[in-house]
C-alpha atoms as a PDB file:
ATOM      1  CA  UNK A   1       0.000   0.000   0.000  1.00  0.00           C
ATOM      2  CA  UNK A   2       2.550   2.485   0.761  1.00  0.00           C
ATOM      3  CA  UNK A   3       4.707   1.625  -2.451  1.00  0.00           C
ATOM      4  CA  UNK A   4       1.480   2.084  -3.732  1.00  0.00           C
ATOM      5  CA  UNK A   5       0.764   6.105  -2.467  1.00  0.00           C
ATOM      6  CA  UNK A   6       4.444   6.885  -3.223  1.00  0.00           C
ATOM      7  CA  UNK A   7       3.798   5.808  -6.695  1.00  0.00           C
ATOM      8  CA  UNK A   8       0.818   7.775  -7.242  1.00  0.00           C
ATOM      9  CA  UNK A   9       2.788  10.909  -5.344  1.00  0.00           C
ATOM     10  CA  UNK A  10       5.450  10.396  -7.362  1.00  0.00           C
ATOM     11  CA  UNK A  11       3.584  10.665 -10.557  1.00  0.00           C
ATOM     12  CA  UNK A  12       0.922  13.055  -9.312  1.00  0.00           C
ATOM     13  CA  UNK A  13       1.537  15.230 -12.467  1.00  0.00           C
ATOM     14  CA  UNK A  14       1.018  12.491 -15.160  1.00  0.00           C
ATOM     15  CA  UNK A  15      -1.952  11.795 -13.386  1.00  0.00           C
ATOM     16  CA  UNK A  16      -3.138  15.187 -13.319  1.00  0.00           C
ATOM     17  CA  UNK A  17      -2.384  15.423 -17.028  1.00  0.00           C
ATOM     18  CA  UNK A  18      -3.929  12.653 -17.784  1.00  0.00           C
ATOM     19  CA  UNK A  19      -7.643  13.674 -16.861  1.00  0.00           C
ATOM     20  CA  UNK A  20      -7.529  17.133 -17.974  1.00  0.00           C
ATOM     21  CA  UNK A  21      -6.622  15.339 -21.052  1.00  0.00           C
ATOM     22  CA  UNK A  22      -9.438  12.490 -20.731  1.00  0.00           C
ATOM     23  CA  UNK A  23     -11.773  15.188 -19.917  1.00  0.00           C
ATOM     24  CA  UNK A  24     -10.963  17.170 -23.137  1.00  0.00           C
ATOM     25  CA  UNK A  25     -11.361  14.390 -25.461  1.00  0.00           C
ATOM     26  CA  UNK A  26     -14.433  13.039 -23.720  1.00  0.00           C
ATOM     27  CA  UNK A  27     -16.329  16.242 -23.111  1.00  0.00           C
ATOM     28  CA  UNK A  28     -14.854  19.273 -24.747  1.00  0.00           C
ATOM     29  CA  UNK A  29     -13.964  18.174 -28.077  1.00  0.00           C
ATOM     30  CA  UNK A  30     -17.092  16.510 -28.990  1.00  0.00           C
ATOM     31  CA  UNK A  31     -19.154  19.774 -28.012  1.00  0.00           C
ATOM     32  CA  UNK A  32     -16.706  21.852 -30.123  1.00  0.00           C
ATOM     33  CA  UNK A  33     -16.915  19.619 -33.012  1.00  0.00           C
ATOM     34  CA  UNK A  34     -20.432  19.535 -32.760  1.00  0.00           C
ATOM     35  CA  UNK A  35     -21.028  22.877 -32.449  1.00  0.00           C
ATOM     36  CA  UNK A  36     -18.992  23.704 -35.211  1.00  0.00           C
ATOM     37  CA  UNK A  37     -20.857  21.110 -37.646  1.00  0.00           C
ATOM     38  CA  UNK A  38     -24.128  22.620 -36.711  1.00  0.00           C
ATOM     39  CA  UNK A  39     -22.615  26.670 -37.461  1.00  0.00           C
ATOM     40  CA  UNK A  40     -20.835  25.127 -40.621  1.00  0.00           C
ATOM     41  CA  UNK A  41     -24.878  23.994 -41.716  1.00  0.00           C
ATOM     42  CA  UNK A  42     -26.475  26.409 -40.664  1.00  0.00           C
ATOM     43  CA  UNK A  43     -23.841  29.282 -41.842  1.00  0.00           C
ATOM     44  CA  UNK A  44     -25.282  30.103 -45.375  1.00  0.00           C
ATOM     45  CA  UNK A  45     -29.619  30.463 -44.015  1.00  0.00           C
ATOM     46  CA  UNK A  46     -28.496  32.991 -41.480  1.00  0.00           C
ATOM     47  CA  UNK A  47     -28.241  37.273 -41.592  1.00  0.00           C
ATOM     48  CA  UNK A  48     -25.269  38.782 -40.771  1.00  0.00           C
ATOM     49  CA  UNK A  49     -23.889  39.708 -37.656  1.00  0.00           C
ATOM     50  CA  UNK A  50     -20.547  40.524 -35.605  1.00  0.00           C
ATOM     51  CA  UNK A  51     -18.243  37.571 -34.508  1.00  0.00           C
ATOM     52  CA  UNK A  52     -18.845  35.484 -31.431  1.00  0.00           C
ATOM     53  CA  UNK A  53     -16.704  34.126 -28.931  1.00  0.00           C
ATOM     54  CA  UNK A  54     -17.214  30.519 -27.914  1.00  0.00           C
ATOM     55  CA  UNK A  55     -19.387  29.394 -25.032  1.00  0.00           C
ATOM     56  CA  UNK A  56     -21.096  33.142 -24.931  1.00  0.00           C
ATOM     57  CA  UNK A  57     -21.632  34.477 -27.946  1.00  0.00           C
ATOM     58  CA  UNK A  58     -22.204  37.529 -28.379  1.00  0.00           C
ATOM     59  CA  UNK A  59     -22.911  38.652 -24.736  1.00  0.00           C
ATOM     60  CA  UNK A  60     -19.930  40.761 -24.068  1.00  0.00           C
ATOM     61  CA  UNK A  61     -21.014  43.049 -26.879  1.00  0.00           C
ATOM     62  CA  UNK A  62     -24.391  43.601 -25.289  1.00  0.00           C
ATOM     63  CA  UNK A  63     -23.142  46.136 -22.513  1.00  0.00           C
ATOM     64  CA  UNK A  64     -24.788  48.529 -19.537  1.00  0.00           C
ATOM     65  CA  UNK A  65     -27.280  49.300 -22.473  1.00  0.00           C
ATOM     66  CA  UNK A  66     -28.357  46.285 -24.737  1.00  0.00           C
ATOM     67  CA  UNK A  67     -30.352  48.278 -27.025  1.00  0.00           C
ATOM     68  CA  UNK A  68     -27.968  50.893 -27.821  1.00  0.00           C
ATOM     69  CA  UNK A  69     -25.463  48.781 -28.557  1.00  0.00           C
ATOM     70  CA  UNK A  70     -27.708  46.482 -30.593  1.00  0.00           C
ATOM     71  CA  UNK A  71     -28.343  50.349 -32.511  1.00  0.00           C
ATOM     72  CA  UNK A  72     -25.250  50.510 -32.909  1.00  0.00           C
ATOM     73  CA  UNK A  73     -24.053  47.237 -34.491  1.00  0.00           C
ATOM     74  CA  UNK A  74     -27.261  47.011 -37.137  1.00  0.00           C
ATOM     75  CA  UNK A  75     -25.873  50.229 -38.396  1.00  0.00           C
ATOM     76  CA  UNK A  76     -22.601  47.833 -39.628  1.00  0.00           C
ATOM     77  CA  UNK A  77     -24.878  44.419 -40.132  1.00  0.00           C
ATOM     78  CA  UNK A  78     -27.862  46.402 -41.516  1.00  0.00           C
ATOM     79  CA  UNK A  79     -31.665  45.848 -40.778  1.00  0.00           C
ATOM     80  CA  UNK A  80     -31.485  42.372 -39.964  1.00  0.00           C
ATOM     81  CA  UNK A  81     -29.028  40.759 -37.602  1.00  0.00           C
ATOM     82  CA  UNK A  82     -28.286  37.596 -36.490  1.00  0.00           C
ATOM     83  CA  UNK A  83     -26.704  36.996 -32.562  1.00  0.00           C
ATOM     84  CA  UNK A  84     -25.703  34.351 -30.126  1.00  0.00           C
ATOM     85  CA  UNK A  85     -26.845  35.054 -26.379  1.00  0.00           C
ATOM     86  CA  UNK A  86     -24.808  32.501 -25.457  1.00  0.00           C
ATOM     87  CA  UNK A  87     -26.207  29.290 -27.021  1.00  0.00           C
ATOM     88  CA  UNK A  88     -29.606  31.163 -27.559  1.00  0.00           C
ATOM     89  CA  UNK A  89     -29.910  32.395 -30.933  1.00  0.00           C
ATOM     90  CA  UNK A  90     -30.896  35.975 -31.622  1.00  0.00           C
ATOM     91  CA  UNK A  91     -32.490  37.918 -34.362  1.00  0.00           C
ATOM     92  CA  UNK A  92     -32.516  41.668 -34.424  1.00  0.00           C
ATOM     93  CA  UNK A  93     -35.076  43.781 -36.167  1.00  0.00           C
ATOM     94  CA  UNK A  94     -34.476  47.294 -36.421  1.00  0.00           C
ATOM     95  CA  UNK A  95     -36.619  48.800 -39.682  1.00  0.00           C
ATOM     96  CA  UNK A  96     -40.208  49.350 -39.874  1.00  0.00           C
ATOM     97  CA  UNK A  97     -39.998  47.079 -43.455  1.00  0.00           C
ATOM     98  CA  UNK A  98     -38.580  44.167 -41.810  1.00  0.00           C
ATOM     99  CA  UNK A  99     -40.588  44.785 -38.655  1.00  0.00           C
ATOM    100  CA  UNK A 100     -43.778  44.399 -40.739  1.00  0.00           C
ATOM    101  CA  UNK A 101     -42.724  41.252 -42.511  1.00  0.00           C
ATOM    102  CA  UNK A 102     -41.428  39.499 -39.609  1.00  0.00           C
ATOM    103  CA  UNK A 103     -45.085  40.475 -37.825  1.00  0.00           C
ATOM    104  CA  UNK A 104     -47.605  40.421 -40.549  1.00  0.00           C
ATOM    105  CA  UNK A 105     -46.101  38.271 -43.364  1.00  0.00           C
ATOM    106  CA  UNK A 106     -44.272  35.540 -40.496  1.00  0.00           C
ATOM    107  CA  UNK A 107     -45.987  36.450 -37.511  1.00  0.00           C
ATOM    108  CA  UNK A 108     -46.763  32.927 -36.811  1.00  0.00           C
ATOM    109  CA  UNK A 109     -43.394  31.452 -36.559  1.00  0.00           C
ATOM    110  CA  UNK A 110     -42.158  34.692 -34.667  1.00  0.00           C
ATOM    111  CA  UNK A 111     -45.554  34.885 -32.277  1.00  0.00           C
ATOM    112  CA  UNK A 112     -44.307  32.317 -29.294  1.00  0.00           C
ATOM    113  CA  UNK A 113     -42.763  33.339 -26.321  1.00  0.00           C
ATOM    114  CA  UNK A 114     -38.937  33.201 -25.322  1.00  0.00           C
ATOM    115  CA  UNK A 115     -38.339  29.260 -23.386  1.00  0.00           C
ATOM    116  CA  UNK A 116     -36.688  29.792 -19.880  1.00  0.00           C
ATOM    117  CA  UNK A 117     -36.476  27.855 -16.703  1.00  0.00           C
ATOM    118  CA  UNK A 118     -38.796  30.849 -14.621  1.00  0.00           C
ATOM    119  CA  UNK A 119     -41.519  30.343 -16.978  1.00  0.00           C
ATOM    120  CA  UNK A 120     -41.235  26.377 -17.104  1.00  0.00           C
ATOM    121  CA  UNK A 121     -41.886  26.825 -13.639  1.00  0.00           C
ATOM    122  CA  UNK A 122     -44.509  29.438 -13.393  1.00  0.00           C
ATOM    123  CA  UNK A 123     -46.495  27.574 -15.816  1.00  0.00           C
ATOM    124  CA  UNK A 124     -45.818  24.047 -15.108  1.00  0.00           C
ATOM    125  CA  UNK A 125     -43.614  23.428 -17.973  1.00  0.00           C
ATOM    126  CA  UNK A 126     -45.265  25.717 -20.409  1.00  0.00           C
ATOM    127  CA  UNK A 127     -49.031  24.396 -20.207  1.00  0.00           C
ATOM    128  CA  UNK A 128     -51.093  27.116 -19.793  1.00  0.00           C
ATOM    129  CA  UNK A 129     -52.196  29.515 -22.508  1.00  0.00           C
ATOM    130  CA  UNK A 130     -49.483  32.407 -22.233  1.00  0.00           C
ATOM    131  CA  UNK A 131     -46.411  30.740 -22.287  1.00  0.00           C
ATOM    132  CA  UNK A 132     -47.117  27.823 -24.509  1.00  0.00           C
ATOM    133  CA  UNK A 133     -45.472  27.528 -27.783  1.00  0.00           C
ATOM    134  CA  UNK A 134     -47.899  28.449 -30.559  1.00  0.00           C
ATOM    135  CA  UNK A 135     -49.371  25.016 -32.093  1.00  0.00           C
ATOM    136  CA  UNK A 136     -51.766  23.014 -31.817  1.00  0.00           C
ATOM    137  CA  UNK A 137     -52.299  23.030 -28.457  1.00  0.00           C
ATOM    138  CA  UNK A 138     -51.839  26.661 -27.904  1.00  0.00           C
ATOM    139  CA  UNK A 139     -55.046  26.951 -30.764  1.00  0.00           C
ATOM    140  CA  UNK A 140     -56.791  24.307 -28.703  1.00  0.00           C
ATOM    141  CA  UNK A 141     -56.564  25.464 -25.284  1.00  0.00           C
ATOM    142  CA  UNK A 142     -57.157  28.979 -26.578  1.00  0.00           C
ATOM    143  CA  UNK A 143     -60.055  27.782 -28.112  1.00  0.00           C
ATOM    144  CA  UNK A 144     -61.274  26.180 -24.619  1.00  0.00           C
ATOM    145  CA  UNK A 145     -60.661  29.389 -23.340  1.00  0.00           C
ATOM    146  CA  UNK A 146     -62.674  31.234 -25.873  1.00  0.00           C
ATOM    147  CA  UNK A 147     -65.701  29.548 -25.485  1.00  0.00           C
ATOM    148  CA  UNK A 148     -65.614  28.974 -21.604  1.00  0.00           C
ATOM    149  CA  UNK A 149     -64.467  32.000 -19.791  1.00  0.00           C
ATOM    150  CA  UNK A 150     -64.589  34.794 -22.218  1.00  0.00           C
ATOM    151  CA  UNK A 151     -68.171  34.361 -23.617  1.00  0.00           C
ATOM    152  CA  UNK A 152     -70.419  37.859 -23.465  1.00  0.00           C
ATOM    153  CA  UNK A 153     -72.147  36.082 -21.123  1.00  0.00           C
ATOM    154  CA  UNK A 154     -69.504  34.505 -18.764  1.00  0.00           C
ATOM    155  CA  UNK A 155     -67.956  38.429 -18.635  1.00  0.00           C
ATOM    156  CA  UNK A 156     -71.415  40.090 -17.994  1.00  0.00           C
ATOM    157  CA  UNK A 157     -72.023  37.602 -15.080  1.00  0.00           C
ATOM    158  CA  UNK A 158     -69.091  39.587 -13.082  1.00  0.00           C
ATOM    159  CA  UNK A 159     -70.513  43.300 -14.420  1.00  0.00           C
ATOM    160  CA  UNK A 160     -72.068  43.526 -10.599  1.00  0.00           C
ATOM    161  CA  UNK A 161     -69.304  42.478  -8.957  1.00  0.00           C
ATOM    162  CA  UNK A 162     -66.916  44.958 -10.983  1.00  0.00           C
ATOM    163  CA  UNK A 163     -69.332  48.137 -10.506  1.00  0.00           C
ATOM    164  CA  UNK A 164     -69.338  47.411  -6.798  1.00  0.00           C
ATOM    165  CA  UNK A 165     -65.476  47.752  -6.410  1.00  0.00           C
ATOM    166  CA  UNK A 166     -65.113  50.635  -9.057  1.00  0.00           C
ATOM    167  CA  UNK A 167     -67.920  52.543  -6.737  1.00  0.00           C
ATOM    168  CA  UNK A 168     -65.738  51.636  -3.768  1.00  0.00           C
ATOM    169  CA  UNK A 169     -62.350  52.697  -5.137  1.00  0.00           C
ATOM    170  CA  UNK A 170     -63.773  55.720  -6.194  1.00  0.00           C
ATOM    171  CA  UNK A 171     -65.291  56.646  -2.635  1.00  0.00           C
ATOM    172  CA  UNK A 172     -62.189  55.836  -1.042  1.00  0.00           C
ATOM    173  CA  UNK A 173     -60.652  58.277  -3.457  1.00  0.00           C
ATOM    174  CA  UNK A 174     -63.255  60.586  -2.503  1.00  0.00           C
ATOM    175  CA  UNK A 175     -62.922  60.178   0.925  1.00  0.00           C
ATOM    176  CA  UNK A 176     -59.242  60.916   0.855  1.00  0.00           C
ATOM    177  CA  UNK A 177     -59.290  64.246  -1.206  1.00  0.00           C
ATOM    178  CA  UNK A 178     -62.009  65.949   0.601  1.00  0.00           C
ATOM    179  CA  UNK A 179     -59.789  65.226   4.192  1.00  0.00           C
ATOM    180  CA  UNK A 180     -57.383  68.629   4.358  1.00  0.00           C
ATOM    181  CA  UNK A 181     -54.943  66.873   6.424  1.00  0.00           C
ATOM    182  CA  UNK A 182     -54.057  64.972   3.361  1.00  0.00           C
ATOM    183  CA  UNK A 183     -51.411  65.966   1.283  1.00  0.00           C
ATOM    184  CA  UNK A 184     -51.613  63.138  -1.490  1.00  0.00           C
ATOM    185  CA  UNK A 185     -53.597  60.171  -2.563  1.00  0.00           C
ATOM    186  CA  UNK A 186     -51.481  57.245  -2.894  1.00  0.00           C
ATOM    187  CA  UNK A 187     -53.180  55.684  -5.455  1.00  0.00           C
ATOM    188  CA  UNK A 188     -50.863  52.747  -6.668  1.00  0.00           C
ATOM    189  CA  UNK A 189     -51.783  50.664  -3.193  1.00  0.00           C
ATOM    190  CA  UNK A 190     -55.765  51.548  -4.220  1.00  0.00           C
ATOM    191  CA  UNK A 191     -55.765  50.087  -7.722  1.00  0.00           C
ATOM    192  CA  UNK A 192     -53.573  47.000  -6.694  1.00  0.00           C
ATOM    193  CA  UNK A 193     -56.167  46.470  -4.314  1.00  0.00           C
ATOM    194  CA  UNK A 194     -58.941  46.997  -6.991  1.00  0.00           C
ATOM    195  CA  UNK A 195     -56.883  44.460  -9.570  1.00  0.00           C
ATOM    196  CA  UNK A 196     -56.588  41.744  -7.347  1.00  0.00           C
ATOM    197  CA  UNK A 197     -60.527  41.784  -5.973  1.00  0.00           C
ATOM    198  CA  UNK A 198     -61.520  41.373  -9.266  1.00  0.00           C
ATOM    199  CA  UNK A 199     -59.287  38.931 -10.266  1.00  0.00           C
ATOM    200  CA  UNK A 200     -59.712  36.688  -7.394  1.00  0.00           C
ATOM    201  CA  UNK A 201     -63.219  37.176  -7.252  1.00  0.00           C
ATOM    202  CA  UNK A 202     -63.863  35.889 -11.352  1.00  0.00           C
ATOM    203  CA  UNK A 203     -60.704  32.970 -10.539  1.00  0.00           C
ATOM    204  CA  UNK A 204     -61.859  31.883  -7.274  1.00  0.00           C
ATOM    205  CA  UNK A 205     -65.040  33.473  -6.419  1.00  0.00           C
ATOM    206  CA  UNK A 206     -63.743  34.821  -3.282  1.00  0.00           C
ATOM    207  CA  UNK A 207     -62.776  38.287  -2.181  1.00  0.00           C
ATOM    208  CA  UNK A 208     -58.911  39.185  -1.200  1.00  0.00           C
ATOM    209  CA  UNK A 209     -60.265  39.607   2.320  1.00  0.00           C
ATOM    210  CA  UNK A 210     -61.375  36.095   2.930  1.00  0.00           C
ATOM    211  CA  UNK A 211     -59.808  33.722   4.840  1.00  0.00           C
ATOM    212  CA  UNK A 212     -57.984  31.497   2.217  1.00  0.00           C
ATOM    213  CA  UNK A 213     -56.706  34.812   0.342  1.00  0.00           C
ATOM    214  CA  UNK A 214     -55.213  37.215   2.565  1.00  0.00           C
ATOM    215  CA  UNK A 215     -54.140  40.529   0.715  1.00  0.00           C
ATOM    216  CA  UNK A 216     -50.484  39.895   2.261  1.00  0.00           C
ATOM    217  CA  UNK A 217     -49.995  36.108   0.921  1.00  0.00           C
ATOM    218  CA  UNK A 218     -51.087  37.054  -2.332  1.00  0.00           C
ATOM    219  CA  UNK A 219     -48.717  40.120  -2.512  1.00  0.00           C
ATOM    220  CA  UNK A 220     -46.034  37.673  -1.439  1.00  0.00           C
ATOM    221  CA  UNK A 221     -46.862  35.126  -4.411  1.00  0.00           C
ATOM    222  CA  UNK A 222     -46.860  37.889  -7.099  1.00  0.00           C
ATOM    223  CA  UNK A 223     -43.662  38.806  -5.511  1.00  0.00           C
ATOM    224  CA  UNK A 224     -42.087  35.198  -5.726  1.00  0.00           C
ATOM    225  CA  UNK A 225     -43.464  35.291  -9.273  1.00  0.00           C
ATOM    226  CA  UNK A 226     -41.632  38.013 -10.862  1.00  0.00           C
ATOM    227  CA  UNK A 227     -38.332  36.899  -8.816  1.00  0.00           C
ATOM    228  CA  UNK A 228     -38.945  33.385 -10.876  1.00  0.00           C
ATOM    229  CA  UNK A 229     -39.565  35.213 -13.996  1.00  0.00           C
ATOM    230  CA  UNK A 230     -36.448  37.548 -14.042  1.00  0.00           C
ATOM    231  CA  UNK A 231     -33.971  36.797 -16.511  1.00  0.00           C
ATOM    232  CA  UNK A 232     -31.528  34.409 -15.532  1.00  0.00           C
ATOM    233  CA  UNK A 233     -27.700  32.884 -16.424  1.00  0.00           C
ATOM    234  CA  UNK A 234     -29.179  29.891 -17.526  1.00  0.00           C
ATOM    235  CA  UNK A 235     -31.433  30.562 -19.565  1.00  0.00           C
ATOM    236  CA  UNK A 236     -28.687  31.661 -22.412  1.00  0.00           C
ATOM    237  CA  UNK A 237     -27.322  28.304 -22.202  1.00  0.00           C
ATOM    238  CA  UNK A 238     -30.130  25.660 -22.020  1.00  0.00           C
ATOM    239  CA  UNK A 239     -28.588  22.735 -23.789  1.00  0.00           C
ATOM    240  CA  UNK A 240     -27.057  22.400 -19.942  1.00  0.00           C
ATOM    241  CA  UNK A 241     -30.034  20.260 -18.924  1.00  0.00           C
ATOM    242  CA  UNK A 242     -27.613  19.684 -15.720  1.00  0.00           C
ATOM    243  CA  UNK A 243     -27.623  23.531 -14.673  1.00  0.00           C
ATOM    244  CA  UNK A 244     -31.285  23.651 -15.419  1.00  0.00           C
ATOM    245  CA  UNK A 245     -31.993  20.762 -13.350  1.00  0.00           C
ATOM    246  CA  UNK A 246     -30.410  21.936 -10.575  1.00  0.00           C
ATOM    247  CA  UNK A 247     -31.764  25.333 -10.517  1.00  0.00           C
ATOM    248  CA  UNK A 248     -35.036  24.156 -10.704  1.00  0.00           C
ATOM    249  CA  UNK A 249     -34.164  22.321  -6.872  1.00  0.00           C
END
């Protein structure tokens, strides 16, 4: 045993060499390779744009302020543009002409949402009707929608409910500006408060002040939703089904 630990001391470098260079053959090579077969394909169907570095693209060219710098580099790689956000490809749009034909002419393959790991999570891997991709089952679930919950008849069925809390807000309001002690309405609070007795009432058929919907546990859940839905590292690299894994833990 001890012969045996000297001899791996002894040749602790080869060793050392020797998986860097197993995990470059392994690991790193094949990805290069591959992803240089797949720009080599690909090369001739896309716009121009700048060069990109490997692994990240073109993200060190974004800067404090993406969309002057993307200004200023479709002034050199014209109207349309092609990027890498790391592995995420990018294309950049800036003239009315190809704004039109990208959204009138091929609206439909330009019309579904960017893929990322806070909305596969908000929306239960991308099932409901605002996040799914547009297909099939975007056009049947929006159809379900359609004809279930935004009939005439399903929306005039809450017309009570919504004149009771528009007469409220506005005599809180009231209330508020006729008292001389107050210096200013803050309104942002009121209309929050408005928004979310509506909505709760047509989704649940309960108001925010009920038991099972405090005001302050709902404010907390819209919170923890936009903290899932900011933009995140991983999101320009989501061929990493590892990282994405274990972010979603």
């Amino acid at each position: 045993m001890e012969i045996f630990s000297e001899f791996l001391s002894s040749n602790s470098v080869f060793w050392l060499l020797t998986v860097i260079t197993t995990f470059l053959v392994f690991f790193v090579l094949p990805w290069f390779c591959l992803g240089k077969v797949n720009r080599n394909n690909n090369l001739e169907n896309l716009p121009p744009g700048p060069a990109r570095l490997p692994i990240i693209g073109n993200l060190h060219q974004l800067g404090k302020l993406p969309h002057v710098s993307l200004q200023k580099l479709s002034l050199k790689y014209g109207p349309v543009m092609h990027l890498k956000l790391g592995q995420v490809p990018l294309l950049v749009i800036s003239s009315p002409e190809m704004a039109k034909e990208v959204l009138k002419i091929h609206d439909t393959k330009c019309c579904s949402r960017p893929d990322s790991c806070g909305t596969r999570k908000l929306s239960y891997n991308r099932k409901d009707i605002t996040f799914s991709p547009y297909g099939d089952y975007w056009r049947e679930i929006r159809k379900l929608c359609v004809i279930e919950l935004f009939t005439t008849k399903r929306v005039r069925s809450f017309q009570r409910f919504r004149d009771q809390e528009i007469a409220k807000l506005v005599n809180d309001i009231s209330i508020e500006a006729s008292d001389p002690n107050n210096e200013f309405i803050q309104l942002d609070k009121k209309i929050l408060t408005f928004a979310k007795n509506i909505i709760c009432e047509v989704a649940f058929g309960t108001n925010v002040g009920g038991e099972k919907f405090k005001e302050t546990e709902i404010k907390k859940t819209l919170h923890d939703a936009m903290i899932v839905m900011q933009q995140n590292c991983v999101d320009h690299f989501h061929h990493q089904d590892w990282q994405t894994n274990w972010f979603r833990h």
